[in-house]
C-alpha atoms as a PDB file:
ATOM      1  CA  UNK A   1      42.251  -3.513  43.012  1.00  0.00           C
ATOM      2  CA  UNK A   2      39.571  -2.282  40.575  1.00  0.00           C
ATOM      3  CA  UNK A   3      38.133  -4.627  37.675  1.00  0.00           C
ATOM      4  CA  UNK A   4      39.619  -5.093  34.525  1.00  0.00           C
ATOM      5  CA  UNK A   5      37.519  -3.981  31.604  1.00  0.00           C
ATOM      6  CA  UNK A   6      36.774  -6.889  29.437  1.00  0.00           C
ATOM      7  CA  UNK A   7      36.338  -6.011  25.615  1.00  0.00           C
ATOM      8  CA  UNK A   8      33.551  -8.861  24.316  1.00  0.00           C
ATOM      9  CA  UNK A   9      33.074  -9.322  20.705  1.00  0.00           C
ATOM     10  CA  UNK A  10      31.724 -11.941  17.922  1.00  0.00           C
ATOM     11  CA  UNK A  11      34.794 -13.103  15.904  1.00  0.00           C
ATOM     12  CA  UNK A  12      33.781 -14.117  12.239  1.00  0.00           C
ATOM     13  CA  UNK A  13      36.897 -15.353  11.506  1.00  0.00           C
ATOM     14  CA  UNK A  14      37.035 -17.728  14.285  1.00  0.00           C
ATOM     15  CA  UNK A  15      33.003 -18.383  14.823  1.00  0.00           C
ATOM     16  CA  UNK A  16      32.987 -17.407  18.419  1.00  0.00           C
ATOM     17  CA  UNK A  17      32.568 -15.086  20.872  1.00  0.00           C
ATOM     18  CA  UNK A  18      35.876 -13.746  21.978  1.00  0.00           C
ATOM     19  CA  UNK A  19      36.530 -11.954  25.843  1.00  0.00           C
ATOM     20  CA  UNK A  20      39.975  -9.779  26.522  1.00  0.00           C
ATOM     21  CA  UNK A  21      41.174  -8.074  28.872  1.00  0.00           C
ATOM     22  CA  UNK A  22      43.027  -4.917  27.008  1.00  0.00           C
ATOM     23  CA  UNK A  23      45.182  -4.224  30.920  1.00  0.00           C
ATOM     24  CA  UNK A  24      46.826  -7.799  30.585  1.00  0.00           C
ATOM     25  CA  UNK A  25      48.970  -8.396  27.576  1.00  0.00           C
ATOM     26  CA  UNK A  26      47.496 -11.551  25.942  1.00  0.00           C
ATOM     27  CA  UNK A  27      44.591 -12.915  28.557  1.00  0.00           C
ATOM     28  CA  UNK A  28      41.542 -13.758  25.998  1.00  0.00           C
ATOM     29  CA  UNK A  29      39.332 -16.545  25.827  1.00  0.00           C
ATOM     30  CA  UNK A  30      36.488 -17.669  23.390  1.00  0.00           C
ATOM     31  CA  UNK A  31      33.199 -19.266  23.639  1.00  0.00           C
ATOM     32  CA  UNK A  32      30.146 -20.390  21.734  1.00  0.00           C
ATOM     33  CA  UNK A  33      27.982 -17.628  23.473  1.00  0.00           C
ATOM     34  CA  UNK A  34      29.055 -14.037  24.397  1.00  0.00           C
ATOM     35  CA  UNK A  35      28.147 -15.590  28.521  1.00  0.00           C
ATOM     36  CA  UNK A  36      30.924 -18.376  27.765  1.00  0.00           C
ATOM     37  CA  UNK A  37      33.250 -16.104  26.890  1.00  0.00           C
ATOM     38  CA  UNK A  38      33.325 -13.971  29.845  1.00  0.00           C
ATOM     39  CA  UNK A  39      33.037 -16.718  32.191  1.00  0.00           C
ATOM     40  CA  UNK A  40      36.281 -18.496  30.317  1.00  0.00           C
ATOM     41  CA  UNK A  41      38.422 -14.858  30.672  1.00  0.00           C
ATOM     42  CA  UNK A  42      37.647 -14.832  34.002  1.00  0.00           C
ATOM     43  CA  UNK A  43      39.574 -18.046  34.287  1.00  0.00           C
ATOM     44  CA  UNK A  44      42.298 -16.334  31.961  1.00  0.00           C
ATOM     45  CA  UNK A  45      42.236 -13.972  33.801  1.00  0.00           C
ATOM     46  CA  UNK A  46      43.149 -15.368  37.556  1.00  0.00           C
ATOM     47  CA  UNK A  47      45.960 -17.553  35.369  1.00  0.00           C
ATOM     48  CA  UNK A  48      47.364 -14.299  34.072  1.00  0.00           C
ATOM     49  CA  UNK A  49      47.701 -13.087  37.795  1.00  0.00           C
ATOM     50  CA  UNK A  50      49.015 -15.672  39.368  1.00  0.00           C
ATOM     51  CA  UNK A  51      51.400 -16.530  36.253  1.00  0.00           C
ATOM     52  CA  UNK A  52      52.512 -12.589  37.162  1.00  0.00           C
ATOM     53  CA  UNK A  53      52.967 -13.327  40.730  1.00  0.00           C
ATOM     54  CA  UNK A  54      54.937 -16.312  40.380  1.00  0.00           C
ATOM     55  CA  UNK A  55      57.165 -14.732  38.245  1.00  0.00           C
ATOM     56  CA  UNK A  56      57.503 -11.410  39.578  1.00  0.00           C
ATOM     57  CA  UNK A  57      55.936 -10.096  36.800  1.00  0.00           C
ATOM     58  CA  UNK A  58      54.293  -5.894  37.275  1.00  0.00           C
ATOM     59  CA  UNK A  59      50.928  -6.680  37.142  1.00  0.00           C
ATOM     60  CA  UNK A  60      49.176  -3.122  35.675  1.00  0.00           C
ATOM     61  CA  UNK A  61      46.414  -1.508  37.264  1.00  0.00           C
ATOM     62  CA  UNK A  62      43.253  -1.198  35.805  1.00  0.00           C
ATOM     63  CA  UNK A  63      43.656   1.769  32.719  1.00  0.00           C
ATOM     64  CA  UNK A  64      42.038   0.925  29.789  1.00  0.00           C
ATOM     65  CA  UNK A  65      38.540   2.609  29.248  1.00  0.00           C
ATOM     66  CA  UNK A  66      36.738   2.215  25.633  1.00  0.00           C
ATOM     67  CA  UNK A  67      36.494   5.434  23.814  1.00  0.00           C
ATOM     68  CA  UNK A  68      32.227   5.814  24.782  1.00  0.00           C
ATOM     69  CA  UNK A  69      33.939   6.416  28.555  1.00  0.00           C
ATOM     70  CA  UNK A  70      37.109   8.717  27.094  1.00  0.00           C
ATOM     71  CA  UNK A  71      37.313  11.670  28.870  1.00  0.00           C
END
């Protein structure tokens, strides 16, 4: 399986650097540095998965591309 695009930005509202993963509905973390962030939606991230497999959940394949890489 290819990686899921992660989508990092700062979050003024919140005051912290927030990680998600567009592919899988809901998986998002925060953290005080834009490094924290990813690490902590990588963790989301292997939660969301298994969460999936347990329940039999479709688990989506890799799609989502930000517009810079739109064909």
């Amino acid at each position: 399986m290819n990686e899921y695009h992660i989508n990092l930005f700062w979050s003024d509202e919140d005051g912290q650097w927030i990680a998600d993963i567009p592919d899988l509905k809901g998986c998002s973390a925060s953290g005080d540095t834009p490094e924290e962030a990813a690490r902590e939606v990588q963790i989301a991230k292997e939660l969301w998965l298994e969460s999936a497999r347990e329940h039999r959940d479709p688990i989506p394949e890799p799609r989502y591309k930000p517009a810079i890489y739109a064909v």
